[in-house]
C-alpha atoms as a PDB file:
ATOM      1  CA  UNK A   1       0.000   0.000   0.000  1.00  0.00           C
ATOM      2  CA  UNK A   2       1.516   3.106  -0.708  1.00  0.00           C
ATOM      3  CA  UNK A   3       1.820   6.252   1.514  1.00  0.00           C
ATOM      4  CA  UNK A   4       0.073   8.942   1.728  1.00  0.00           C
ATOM      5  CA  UNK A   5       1.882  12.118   1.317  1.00  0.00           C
ATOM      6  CA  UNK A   6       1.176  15.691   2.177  1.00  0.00           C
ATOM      7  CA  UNK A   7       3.035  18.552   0.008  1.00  0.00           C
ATOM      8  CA  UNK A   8       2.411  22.044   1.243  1.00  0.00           C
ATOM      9  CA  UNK A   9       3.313  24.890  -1.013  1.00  0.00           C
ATOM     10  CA  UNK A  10       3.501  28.670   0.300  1.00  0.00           C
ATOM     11  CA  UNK A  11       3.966  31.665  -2.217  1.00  0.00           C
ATOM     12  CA  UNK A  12       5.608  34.652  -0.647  1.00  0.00           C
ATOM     13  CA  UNK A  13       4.970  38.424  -1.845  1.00  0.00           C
ATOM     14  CA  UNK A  14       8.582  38.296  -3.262  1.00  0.00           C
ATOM     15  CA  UNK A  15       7.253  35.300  -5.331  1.00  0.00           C
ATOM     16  CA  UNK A  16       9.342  32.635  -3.448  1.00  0.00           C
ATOM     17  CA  UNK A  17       7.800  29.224  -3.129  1.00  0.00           C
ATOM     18  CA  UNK A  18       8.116  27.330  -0.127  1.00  0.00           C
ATOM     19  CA  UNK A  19       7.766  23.707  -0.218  1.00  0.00           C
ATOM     20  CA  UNK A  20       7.197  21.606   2.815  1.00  0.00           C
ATOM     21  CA  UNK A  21       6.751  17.525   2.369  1.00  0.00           C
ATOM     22  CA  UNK A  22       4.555  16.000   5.660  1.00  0.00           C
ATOM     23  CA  UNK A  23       3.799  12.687   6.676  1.00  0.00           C
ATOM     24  CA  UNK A  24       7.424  11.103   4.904  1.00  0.00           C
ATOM     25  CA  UNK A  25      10.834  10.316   5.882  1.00  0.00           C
ATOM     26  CA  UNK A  26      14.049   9.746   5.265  1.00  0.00           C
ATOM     27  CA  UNK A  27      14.852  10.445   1.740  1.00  0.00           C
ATOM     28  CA  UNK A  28      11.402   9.965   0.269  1.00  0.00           C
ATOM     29  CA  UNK A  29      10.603  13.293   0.845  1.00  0.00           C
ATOM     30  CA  UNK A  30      13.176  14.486  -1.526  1.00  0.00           C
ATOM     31  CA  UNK A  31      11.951  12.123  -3.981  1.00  0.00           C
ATOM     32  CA  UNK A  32       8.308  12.836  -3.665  1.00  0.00           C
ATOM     33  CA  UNK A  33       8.958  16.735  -5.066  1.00  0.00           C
ATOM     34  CA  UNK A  34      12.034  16.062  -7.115  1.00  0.00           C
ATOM     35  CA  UNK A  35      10.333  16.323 -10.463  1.00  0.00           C
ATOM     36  CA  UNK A  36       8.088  18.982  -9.326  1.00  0.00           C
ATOM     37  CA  UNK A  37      11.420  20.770  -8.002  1.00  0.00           C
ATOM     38  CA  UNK A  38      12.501  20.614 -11.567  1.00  0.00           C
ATOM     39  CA  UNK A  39       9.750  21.657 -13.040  1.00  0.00           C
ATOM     40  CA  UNK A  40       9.514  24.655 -10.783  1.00  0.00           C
ATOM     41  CA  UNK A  41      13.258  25.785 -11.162  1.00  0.00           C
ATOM     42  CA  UNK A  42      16.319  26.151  -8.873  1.00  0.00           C
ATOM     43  CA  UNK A  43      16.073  25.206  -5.279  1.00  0.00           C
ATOM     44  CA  UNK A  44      17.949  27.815  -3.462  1.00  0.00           C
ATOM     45  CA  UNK A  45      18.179  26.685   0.101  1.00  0.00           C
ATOM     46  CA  UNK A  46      16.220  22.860   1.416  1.00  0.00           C
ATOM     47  CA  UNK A  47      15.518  22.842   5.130  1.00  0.00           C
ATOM     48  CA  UNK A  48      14.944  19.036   6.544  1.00  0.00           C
ATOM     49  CA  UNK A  49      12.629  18.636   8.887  1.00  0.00           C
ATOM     50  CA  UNK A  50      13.156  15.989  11.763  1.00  0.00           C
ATOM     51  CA  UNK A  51      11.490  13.336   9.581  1.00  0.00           C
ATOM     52  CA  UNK A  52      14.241  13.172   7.510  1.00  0.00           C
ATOM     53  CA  UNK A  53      16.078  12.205   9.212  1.00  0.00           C
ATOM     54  CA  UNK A  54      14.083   8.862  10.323  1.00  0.00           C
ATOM     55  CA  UNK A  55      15.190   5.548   9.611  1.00  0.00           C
ATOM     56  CA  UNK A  56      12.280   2.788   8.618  1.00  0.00           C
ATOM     57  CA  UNK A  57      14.286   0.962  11.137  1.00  0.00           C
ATOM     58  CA  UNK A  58      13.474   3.365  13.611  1.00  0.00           C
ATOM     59  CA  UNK A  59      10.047   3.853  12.746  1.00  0.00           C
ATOM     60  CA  UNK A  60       9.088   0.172  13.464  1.00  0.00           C
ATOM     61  CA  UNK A  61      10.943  -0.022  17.166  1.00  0.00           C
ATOM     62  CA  UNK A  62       8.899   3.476  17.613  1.00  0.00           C
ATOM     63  CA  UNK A  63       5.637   1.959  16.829  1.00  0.00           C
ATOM     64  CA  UNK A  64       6.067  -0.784  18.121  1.00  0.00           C
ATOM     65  CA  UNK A  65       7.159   0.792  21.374  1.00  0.00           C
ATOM     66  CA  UNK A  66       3.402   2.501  21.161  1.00  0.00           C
ATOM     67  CA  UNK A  67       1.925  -1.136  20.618  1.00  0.00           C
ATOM     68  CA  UNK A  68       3.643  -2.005  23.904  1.00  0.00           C
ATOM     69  CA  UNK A  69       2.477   0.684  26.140  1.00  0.00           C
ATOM     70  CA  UNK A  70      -1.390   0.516  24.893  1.00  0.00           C
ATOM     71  CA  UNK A  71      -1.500  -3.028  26.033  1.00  0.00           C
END
């Protein structure tokens, strides 16, 4: 099943676009907007959020961490 993925796009008054990729990690994220990246032109600065920097191996001991305190 494939994830769902949230991309947010804000458009300044100088015309900047803002681009902010929820509910991925790792390097997903990158890949979700990297043709739309294109597309839109050069990326001048790319701010990770702590998602990035997840692991899928981390992920799992984190959930199932929450499995283990719900029981």
């Amino acid at each position: 099943m494939a994830e769902y993925r949230k991309i947010e796009y804000r458009i300044g008054k100088d015309g900047k676009i803002t681009e902010t990729v929820l509910n991925a990690s790792g390097p997903s994220c990158t890949e979700t907007t990297a043709e739309i990246e294109k597309a839109l032109g050069k990326v001048e600065k790319r701010e990770m959020l702590p998602e990035y920097y997840e692991t899928e191996e981390n992920l799992v001991v984190e959930q199932r961490r929450s499995l283990n305190q719900m029981e």
